[in-house]
Protein backbone atom coordinates (compact mmCIF):
# COMPACT_ATOMS: atom_id res chain seq x y z
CA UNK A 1 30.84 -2.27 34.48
CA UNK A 2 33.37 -0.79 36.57
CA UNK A 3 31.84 2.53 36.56
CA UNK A 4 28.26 1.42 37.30
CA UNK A 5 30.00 -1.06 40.37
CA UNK A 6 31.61 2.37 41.08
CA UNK A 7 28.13 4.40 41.26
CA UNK A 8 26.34 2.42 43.40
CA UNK A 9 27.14 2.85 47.20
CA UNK A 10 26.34 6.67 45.91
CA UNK A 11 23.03 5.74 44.47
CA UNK A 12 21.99 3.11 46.93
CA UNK A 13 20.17 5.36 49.22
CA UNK A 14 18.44 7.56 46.34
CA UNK A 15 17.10 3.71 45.31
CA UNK A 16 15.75 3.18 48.95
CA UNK A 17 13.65 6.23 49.00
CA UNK A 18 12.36 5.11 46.06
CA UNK A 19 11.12 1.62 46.43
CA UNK A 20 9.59 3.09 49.83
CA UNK A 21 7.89 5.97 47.94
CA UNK A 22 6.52 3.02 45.84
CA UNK A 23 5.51 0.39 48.69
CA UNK A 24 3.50 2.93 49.98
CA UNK A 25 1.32 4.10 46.99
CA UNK A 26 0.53 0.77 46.31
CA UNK A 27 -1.03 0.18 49.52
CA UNK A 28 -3.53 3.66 48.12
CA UNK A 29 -4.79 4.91 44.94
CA UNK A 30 -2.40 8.24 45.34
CA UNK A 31 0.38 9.96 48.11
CA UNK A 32 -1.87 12.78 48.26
CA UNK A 33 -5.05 10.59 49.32
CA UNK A 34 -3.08 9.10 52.27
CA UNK A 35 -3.74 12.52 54.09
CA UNK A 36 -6.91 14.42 54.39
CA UNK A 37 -6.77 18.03 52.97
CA UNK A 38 -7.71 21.79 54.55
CA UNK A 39 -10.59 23.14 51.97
CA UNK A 40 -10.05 27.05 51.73
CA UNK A 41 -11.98 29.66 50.91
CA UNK A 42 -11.47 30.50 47.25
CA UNK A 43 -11.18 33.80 46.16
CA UNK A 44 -13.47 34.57 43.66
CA UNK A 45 -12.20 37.42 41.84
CA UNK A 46 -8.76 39.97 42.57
CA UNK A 47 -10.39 42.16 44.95
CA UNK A 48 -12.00 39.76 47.16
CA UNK A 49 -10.86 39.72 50.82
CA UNK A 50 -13.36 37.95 52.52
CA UNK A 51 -16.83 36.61 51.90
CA UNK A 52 -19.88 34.84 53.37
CA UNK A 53 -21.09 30.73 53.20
CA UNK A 54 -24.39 30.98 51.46
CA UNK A 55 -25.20 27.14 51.36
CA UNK A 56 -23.50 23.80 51.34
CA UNK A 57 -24.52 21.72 48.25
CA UNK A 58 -22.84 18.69 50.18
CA UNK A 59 -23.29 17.30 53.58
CA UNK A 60 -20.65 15.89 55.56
CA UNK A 61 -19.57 12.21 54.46
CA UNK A 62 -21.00 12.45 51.27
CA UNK A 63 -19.11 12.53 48.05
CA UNK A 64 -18.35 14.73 45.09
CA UNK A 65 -17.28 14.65 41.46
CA UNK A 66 -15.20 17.00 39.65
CA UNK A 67 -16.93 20.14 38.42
CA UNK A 68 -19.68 19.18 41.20
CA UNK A 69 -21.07 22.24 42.67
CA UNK A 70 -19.83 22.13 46.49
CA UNK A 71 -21.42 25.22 47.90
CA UNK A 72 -22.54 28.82 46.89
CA UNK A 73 -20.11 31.50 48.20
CA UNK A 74 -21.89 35.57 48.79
CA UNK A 75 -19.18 37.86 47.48
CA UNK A 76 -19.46 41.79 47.65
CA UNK A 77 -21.48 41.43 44.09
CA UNK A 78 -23.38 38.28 43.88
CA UNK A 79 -23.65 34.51 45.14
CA UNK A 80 -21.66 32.58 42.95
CA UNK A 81 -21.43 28.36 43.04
CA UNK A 82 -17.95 26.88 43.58
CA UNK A 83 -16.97 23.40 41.70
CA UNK A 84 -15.16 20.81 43.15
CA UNK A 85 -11.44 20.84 41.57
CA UNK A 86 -11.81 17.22 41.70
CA UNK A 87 -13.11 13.99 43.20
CA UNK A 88 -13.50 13.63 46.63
CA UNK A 89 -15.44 13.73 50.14
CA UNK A 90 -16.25 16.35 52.64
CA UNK A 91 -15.16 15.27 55.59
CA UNK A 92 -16.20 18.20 58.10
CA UNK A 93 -17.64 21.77 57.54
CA UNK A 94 -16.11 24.40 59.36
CA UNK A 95 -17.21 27.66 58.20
CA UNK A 96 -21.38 26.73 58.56
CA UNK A 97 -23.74 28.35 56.64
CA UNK A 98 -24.68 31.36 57.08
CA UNK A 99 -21.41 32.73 58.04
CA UNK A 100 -20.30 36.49 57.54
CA UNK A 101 -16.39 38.00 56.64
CA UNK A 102 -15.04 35.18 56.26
CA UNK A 103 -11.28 35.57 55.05
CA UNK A 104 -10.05 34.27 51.78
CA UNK A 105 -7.49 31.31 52.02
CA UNK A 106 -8.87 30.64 55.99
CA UNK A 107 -9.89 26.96 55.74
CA UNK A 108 -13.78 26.51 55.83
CA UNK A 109 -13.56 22.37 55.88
CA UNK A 110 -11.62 19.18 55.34
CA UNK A 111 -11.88 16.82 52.41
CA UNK A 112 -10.24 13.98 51.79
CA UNK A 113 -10.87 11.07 48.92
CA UNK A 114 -12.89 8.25 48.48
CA UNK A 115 -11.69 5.32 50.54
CA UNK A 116 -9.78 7.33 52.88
CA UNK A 117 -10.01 7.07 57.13
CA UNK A 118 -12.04 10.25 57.70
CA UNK A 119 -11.51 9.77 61.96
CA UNK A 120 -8.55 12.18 61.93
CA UNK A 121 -11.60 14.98 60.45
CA UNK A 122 -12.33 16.31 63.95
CA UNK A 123 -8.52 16.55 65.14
CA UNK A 124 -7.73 18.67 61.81
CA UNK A 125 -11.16 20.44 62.18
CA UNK A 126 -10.33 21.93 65.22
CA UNK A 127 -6.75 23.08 64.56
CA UNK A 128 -8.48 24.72 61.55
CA UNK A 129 -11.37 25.90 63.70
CA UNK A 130 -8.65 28.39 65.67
CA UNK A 131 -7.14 29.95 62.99
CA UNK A 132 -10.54 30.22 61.15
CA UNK A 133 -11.48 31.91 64.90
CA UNK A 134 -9.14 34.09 65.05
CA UNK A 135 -9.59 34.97 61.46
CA UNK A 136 -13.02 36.15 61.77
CA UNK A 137 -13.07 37.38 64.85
CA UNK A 138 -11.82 40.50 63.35
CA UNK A 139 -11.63 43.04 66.22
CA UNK A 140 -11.86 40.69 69.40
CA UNK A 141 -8.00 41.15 69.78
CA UNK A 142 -8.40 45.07 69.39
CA UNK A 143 -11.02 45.08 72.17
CA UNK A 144 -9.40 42.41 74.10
CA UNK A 145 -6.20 45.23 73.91
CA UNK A 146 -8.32 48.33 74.77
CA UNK A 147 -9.32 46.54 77.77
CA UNK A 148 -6.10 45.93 78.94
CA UNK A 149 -5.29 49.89 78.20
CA UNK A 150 -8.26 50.52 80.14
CA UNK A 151 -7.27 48.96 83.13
CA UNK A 152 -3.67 50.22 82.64
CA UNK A 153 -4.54 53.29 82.95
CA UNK A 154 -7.51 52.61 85.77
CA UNK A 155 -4.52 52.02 87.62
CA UNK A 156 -2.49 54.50 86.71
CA UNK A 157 -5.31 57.05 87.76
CA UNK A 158 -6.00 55.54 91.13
CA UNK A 159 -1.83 56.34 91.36
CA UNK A 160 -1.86 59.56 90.42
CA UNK A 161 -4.93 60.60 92.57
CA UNK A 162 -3.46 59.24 95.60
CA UNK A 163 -0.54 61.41 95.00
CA UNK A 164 -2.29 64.15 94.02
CA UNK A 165 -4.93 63.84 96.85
CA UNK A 166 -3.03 66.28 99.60
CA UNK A 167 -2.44 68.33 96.90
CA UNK A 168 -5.99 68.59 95.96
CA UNK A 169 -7.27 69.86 99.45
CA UNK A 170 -4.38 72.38 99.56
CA UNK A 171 -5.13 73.44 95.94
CA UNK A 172 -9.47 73.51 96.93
CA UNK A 173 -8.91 75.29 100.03
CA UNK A 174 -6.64 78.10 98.10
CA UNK A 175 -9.07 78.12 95.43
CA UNK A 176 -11.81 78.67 98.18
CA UNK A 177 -10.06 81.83 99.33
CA UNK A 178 -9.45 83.10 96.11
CA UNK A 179 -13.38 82.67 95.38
CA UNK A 180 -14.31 84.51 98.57
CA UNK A 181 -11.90 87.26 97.75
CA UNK A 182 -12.52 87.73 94.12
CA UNK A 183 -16.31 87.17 93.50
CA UNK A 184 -16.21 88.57 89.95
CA UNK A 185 -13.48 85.82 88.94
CA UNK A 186 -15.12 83.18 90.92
CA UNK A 187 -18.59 83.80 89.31
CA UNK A 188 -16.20 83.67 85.88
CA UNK A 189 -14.69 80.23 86.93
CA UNK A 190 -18.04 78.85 86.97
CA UNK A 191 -19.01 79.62 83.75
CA UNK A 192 -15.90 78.20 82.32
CA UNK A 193 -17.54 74.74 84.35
CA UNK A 194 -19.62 74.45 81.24
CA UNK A 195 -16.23 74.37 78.44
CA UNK A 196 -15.41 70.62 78.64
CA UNK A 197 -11.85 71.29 78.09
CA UNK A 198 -11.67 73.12 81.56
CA UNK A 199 -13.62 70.37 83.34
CA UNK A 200 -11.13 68.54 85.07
CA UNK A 201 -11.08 64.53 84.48
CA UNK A 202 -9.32 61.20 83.73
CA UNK A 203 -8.96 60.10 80.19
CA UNK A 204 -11.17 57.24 80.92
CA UNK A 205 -13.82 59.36 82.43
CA UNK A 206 -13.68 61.76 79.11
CA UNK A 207 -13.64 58.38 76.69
CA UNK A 208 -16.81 56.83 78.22
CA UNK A 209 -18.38 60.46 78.53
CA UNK A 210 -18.11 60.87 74.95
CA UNK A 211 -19.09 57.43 73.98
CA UNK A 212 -22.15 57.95 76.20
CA UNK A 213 -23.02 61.15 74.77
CA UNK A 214 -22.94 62.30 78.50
CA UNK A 215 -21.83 65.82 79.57
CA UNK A 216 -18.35 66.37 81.44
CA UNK A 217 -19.88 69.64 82.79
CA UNK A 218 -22.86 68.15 84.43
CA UNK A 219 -21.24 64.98 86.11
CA UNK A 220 -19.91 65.37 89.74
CA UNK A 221 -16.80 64.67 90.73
CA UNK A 222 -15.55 62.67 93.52
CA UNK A 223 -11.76 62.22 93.05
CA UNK A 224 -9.34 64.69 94.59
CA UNK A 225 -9.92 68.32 94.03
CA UNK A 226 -13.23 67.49 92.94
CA UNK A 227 -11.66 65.39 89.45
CA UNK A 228 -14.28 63.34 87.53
CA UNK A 229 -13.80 59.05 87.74
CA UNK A 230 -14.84 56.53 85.92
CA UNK A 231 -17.34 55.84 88.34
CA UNK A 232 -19.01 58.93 88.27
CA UNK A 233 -19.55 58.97 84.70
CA UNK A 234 -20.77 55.49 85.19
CA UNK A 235 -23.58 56.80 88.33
CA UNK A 236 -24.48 59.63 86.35
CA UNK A 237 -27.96 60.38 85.79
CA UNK A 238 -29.37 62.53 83.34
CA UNK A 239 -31.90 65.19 84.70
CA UNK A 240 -34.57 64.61 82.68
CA UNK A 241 -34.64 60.89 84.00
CA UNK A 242 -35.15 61.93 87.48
CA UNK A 243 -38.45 63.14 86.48
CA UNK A 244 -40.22 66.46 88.08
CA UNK A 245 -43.59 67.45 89.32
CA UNK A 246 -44.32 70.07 86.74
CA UNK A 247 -43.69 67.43 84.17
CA UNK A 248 -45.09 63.70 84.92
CA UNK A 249 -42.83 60.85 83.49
CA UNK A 250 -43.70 59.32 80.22
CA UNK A 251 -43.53 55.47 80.88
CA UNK A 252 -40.44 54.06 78.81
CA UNK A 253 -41.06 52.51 75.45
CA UNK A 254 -40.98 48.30 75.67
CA UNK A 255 -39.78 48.36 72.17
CA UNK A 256 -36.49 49.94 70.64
CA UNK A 257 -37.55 52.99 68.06
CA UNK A 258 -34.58 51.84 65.72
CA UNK A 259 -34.02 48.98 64.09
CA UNK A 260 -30.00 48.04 63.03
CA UNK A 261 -28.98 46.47 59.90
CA UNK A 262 -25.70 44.41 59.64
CA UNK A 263 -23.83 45.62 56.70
CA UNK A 264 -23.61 42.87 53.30
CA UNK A 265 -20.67 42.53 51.67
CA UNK A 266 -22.31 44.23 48.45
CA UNK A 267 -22.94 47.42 50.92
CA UNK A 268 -20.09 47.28 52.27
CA UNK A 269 -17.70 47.10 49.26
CA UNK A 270 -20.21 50.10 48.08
CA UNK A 271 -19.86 52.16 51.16
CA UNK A 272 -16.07 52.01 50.86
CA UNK A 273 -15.63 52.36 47.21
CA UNK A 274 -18.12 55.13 46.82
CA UNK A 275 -16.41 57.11 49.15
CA UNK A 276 -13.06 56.34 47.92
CA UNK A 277 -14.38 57.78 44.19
CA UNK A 278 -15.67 61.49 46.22
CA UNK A 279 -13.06 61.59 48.39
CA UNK A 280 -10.10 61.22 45.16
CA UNK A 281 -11.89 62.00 41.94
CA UNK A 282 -12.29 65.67 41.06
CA UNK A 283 -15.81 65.82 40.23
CA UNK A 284 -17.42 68.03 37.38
CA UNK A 285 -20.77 67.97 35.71
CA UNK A 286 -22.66 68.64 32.56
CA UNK A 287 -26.51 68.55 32.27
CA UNK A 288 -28.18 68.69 29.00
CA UNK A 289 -31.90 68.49 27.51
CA UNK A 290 -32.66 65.47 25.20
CA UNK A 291 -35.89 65.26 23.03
CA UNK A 292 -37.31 62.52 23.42
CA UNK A 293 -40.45 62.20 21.34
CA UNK A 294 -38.82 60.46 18.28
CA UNK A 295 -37.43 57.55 20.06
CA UNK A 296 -40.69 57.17 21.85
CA UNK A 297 -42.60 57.26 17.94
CA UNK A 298 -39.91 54.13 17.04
CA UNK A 299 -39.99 52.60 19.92
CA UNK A 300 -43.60 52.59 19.77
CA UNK A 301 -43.57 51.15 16.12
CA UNK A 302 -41.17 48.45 16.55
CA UNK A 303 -42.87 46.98 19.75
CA UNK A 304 -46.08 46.80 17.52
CA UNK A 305 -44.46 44.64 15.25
CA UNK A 306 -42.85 42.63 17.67
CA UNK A 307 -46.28 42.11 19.36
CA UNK A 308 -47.88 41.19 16.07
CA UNK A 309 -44.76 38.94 15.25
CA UNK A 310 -45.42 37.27 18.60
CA UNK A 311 -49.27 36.15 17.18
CA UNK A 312 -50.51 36.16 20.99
CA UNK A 313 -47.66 35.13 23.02
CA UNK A 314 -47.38 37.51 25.46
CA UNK A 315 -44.27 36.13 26.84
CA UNK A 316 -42.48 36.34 23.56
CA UNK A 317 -43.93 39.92 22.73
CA UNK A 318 -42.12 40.57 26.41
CA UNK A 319 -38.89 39.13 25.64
CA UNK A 320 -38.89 41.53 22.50
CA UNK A 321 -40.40 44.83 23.86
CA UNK A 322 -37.54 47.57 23.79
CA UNK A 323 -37.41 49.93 26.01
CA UNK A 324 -36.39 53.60 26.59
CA UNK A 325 -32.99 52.43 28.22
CA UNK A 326 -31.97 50.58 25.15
CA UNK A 327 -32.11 53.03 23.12
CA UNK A 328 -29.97 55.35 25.10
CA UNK A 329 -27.12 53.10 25.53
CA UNK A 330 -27.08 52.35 21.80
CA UNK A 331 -26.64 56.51 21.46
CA UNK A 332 -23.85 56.32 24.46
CA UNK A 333 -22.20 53.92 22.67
CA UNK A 334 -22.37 56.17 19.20
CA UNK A 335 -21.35 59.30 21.29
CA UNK A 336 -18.50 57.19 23.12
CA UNK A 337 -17.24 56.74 19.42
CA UNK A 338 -17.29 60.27 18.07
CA UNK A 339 -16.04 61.00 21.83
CA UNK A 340 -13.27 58.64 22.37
CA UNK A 341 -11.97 60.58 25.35
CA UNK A 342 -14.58 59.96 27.46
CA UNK A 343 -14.52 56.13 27.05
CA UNK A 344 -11.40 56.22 29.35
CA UNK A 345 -10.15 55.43 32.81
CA UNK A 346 -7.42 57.06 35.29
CA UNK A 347 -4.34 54.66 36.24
CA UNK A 348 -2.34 57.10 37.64
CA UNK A 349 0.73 57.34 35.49
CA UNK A 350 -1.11 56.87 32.25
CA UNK A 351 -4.76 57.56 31.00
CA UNK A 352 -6.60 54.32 28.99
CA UNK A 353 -8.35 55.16 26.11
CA UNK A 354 -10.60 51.76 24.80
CA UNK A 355 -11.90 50.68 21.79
CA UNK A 356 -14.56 49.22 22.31
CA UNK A 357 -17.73 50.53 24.32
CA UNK A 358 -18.73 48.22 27.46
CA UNK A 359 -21.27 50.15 28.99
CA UNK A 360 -22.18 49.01 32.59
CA UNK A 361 -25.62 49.69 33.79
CA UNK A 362 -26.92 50.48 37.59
CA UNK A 363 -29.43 47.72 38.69
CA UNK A 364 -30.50 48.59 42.12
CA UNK A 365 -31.02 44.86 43.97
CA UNK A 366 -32.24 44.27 47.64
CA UNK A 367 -29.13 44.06 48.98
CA UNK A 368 -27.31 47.01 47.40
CA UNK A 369 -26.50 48.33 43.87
CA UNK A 370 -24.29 46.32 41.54
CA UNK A 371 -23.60 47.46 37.29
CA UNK A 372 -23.63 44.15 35.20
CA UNK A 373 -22.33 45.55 31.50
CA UNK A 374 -23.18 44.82 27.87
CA UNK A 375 -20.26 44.26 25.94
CA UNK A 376 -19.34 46.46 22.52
CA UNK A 377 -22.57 48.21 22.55
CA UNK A 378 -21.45 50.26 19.79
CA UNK A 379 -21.23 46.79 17.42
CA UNK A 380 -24.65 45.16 18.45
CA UNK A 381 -28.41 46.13 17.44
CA UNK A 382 -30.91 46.94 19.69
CA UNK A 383 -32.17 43.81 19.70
CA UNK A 384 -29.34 42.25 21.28
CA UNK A 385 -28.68 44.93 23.35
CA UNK A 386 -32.31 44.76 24.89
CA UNK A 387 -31.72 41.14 25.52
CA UNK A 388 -28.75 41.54 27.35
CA UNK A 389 -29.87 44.32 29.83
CA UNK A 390 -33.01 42.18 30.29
CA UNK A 391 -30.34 39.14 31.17
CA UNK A 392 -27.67 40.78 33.22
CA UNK A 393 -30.65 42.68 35.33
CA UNK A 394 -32.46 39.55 36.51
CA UNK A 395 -28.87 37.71 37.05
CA UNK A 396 -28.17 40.60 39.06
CA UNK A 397 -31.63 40.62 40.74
CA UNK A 398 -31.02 37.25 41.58
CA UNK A 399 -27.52 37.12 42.90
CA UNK A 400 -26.18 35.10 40.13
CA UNK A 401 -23.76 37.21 37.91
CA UNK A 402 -20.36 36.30 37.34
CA UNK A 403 -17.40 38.24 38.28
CA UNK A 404 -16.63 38.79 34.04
CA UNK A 405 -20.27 39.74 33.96
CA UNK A 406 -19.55 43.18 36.19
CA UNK A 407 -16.03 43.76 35.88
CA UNK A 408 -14.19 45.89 33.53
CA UNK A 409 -17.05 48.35 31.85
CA UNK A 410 -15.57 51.34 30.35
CA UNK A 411 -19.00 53.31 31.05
CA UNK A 412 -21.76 53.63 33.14
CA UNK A 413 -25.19 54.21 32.38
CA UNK A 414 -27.72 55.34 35.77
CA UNK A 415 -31.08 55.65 34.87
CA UNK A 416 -33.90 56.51 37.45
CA UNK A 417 -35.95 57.84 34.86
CA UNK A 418 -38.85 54.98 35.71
CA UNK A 419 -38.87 56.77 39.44
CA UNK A 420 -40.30 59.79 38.68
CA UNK A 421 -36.62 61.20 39.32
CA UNK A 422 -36.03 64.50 37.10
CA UNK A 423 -32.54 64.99 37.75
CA UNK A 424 -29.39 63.70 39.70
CA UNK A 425 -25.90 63.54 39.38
CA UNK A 426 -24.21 60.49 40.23
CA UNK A 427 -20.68 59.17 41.61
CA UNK A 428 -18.03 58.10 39.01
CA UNK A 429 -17.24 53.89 39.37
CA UNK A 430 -13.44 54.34 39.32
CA UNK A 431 -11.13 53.58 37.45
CA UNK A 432 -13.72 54.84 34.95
CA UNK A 433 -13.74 58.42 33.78
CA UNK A 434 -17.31 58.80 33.74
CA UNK A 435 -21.19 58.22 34.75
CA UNK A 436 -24.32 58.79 32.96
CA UNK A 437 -27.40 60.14 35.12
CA UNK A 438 -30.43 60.15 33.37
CA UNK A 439 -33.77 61.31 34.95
CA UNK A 440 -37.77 60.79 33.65
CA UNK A 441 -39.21 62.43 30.35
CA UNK A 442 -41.35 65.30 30.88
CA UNK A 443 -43.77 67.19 28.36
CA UNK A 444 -42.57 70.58 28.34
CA UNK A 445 -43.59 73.90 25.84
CA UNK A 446 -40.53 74.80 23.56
CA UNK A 447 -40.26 77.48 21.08
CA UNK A 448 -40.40 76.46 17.55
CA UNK A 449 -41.05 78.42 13.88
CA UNK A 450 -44.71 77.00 13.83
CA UNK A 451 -47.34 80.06 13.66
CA UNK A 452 -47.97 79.83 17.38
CA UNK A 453 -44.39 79.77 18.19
CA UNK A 454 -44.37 76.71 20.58
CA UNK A 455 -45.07 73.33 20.33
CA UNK A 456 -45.03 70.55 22.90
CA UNK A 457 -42.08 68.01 23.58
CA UNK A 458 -41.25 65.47 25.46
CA UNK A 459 -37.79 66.17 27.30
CA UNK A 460 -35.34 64.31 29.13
CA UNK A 461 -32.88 65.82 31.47
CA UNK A 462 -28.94 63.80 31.15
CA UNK A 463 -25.93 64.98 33.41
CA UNK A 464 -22.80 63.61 32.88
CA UNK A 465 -20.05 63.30 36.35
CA UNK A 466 -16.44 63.64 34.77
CA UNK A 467 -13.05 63.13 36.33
CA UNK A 468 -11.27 66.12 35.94
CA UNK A 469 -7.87 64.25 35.66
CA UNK A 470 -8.83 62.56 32.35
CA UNK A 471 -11.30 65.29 30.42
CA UNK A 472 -11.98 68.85 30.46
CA UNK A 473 -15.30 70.40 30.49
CA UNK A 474 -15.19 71.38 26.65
CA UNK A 475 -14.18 67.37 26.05
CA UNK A 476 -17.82 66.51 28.26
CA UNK A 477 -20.29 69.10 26.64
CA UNK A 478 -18.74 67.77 23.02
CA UNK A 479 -19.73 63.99 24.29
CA UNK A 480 -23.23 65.65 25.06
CA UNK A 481 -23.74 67.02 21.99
CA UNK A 482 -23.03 63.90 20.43
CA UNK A 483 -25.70 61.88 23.02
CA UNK A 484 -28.16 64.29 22.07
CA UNK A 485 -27.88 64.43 18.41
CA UNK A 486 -27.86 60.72 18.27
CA UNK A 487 -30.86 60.12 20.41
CA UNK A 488 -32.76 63.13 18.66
CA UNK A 489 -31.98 61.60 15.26
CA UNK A 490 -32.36 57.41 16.48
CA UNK A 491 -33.41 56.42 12.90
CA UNK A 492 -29.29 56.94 12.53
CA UNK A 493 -29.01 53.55 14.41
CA UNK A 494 -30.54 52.09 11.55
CA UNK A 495 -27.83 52.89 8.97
């Protein structure tokens, strides 16, 4: 007893904080709900910086239950729905619909739980509001900056031509002489005029020049010693706007003869990832003719029987119609086997060399191209691989695919075969090793041991883009060979 009597002056203050901690949550369900919450912008897989608001599935007020959808997010691949982690309300949208780049973790609205004051919405809306502001207004502050340089140095040029105007005259005058005196160097002086490195002007003057597309050599100068402004770039008229006699004036066009396209995220992401791959991956490629005609003959038999297995449904008979594509990335997938090597990808310090075959194929969609993949080709039928691809392409189509749905393929198949397109090589995905280009099937003559010597065949052109860093050419033409014997020889899919 004596040691408890001892303990509690000590502990009296821990007790305190306590039974106040538990006054309060009796007056509310929870702590948490006595406070409304910032809502941020999720990221939706590891490389996402920023993305757009497709649509709100809620309106503000209304409720939500866990594993509700809230809204549909656009990321650089596809529009994907985002759950509700758990009950709640939405309590004020800030990032509307509609909006573009927006940055992940900015807040985009406030929530809060049922039963709880929503009034204080609009006071933490617009403290979000600014930093969602200033998060998307991306290069505001740079402008806002370059216009302060600008003026900087406006000032510093009015400076320096004020000290530099007596100067000037002395300078013109002695030039003047010079001129009179040597008319060969004079005459040579003028033709340097047209070198806009001689022209003599302020940095602004040469900055909005070049952004105009205007000249130096053909704008008149009205600072000292006859040194190009801002303003004069600003006045200056092109020649061919004044018009002349010879030539009458065409009246000007009402209607721009351009139209500009703000960049998706999808393009974007492509734009900077494409050029990442050409500007870092050593390129090589391999081309090789396929014969075609025996896949055609099966492909042609089994979507007979399919059709007659289907009694009349067309849509069934669809759904199980192979095509040309299906059987190629069933021979990929056999070649990626016999060719291990290939099915790798570049990490810098090490090379990854996987087991399994994950081809990703290139399905061009209106706002950009995007490669959902079919998992372990190599271990499915053709079948299941047709229904896949048929799957993944309209999810893709559609905007729907998931992030596991395009990430992680250890292959890529390209096909513009079905555009007429004979041949094309095509830019390795990194950090894959490799890309598959495949153009259309053509008939061409071949030589053969026939009496006439030739025969006709139908023949596909394939080119393979390697990276350098992970396989040598010999390692490429060997996965070729395999590719071609496999797809020359399909009844092998079979065993």
């Amino acid at each position: 007893m004596s040691l408890l009597a001892a303990a509690r002056p000590a502990l009296a203050p821990g007790l305190a904080s306590v039974r106040a901690r538990m006054a309060a949550s009796a007056l509310h369900s929870s702590a948490v709900a006595q406070e409304l919450q910032k809502f941020t912008m999720p990221a939706m897989s590891p490389t996402m910086q920023d993305g757009g608001i497709a649509s709100w599935r809620k309106k503000e007020g209304e409720s939500y239950a866990s594993g509700e959808v809230l809204l549909d997010i656009e990321t650089d691949k596809a529009t994907m729905e985002v759950e509700a982690p758990e009950d709640g309300v939405l309590a004020k949208i800030i990032a509307q619909a509609g909006s573009k780049n927006v940055p992940v973790n900015s807040v985009i609205a406030i929530v809060g739980e049922e039963g709880d004051d929503l009034s204080g919405a609009d006071e933490l809306a617009k403290e979000a509001e600014k930093e969602f502001a200033s998060a998307s207004a991306g290069d505001k502050g740079g402008e806002k900056k370059e216009a302060k340089e600008e003026k900087k140095e406006e000032k510093t040029e009015k400076k320096t031509e004020a000290k530099e105007e007596k100067p000037a005259e002395e300078t013109k005058e002695s030039k003047s002489e010079q001129q009179k005196s040597k008319g060969d160097e004079g005459r040579n002086r003028e033709v340097d005029l047209g070198d806009e490195a001689h022209v003599v002007a302020s940095p602004i003057a040469r900055r909005l020049a070049q952004n105009r597309g205007i000249p130096l050599a053909k704008v008149k100068g009205t600072g000292p010693g006859g040194r190009i402004v801002r303003e004069d770039v600003e006045k200056f008229a092109p020649e061919s706007a004044a018009g002349s006699a010879a030539a009458p004036a065409a009246a000007p066009s009402a209607e721009a003869s351009y139209t500009d396209t703000p960049l998706s995220n999808m393009r974007r992401t492509i734009a900077s990832r494409l050029t990442e791959s050409t500007q870092t991956v050593p390129h090589y490629f391999v081309s090789i003719d396929v014969e075609m005609d025996k896949v055609l003959q099966l492909r042609e038999v089994f979507n007979r029987a399919s059709a007659e297995a289907a009694k009349g449904d067309a849509e069934k008979a669809k759904a199980a119609k192979l095509s040309v594509n299906d059987f190629i990335m069933k021979a990929a997938a056999i070649a990626l086997k016999q060719v291990p090597s290939v099915n790798s990808s570049w990490h810098g310090d090490f090379i990854r060399e996987y087991h399994v075959q994950d081809i990703s194929m290139a399905v061009s969609t209106p706002t950009g191209l995007i490669t959902p993949i079919v998992r372990n080709v190599g271990a499915i039928g053709l079948t299941e691989i047709s229904s896949a691809s048929k799957s993944l392409a309209k999810k893709a189509r559609d905007g729907k695919l998931k992030p596991e749905e395009y990430q992680g393929g250890t292959f890529t198949i390209s096909n513009m075969g079905m555009m007429g397109t004979t041949h094309f090589t095509a830019i390795i995905n990194p950090p894959q090793s490799a890309i598959l280009a495949l153009g259309t099937t053509v008939e061409r003559i071949v030589p053969d041991d026939s009496e006439r010597g030739w025969r006709k065949a139908q023949i596909m052109q394939a080119t393979i883009s390697s990276d350098h860093r992970v396989s040598d050419g010999a390692t490429s033409a060997r996965w070729m060979q395999a590719f071609k014997a496999a797809l020359e020889n399909p009844l092998s899919f079979m065993l």
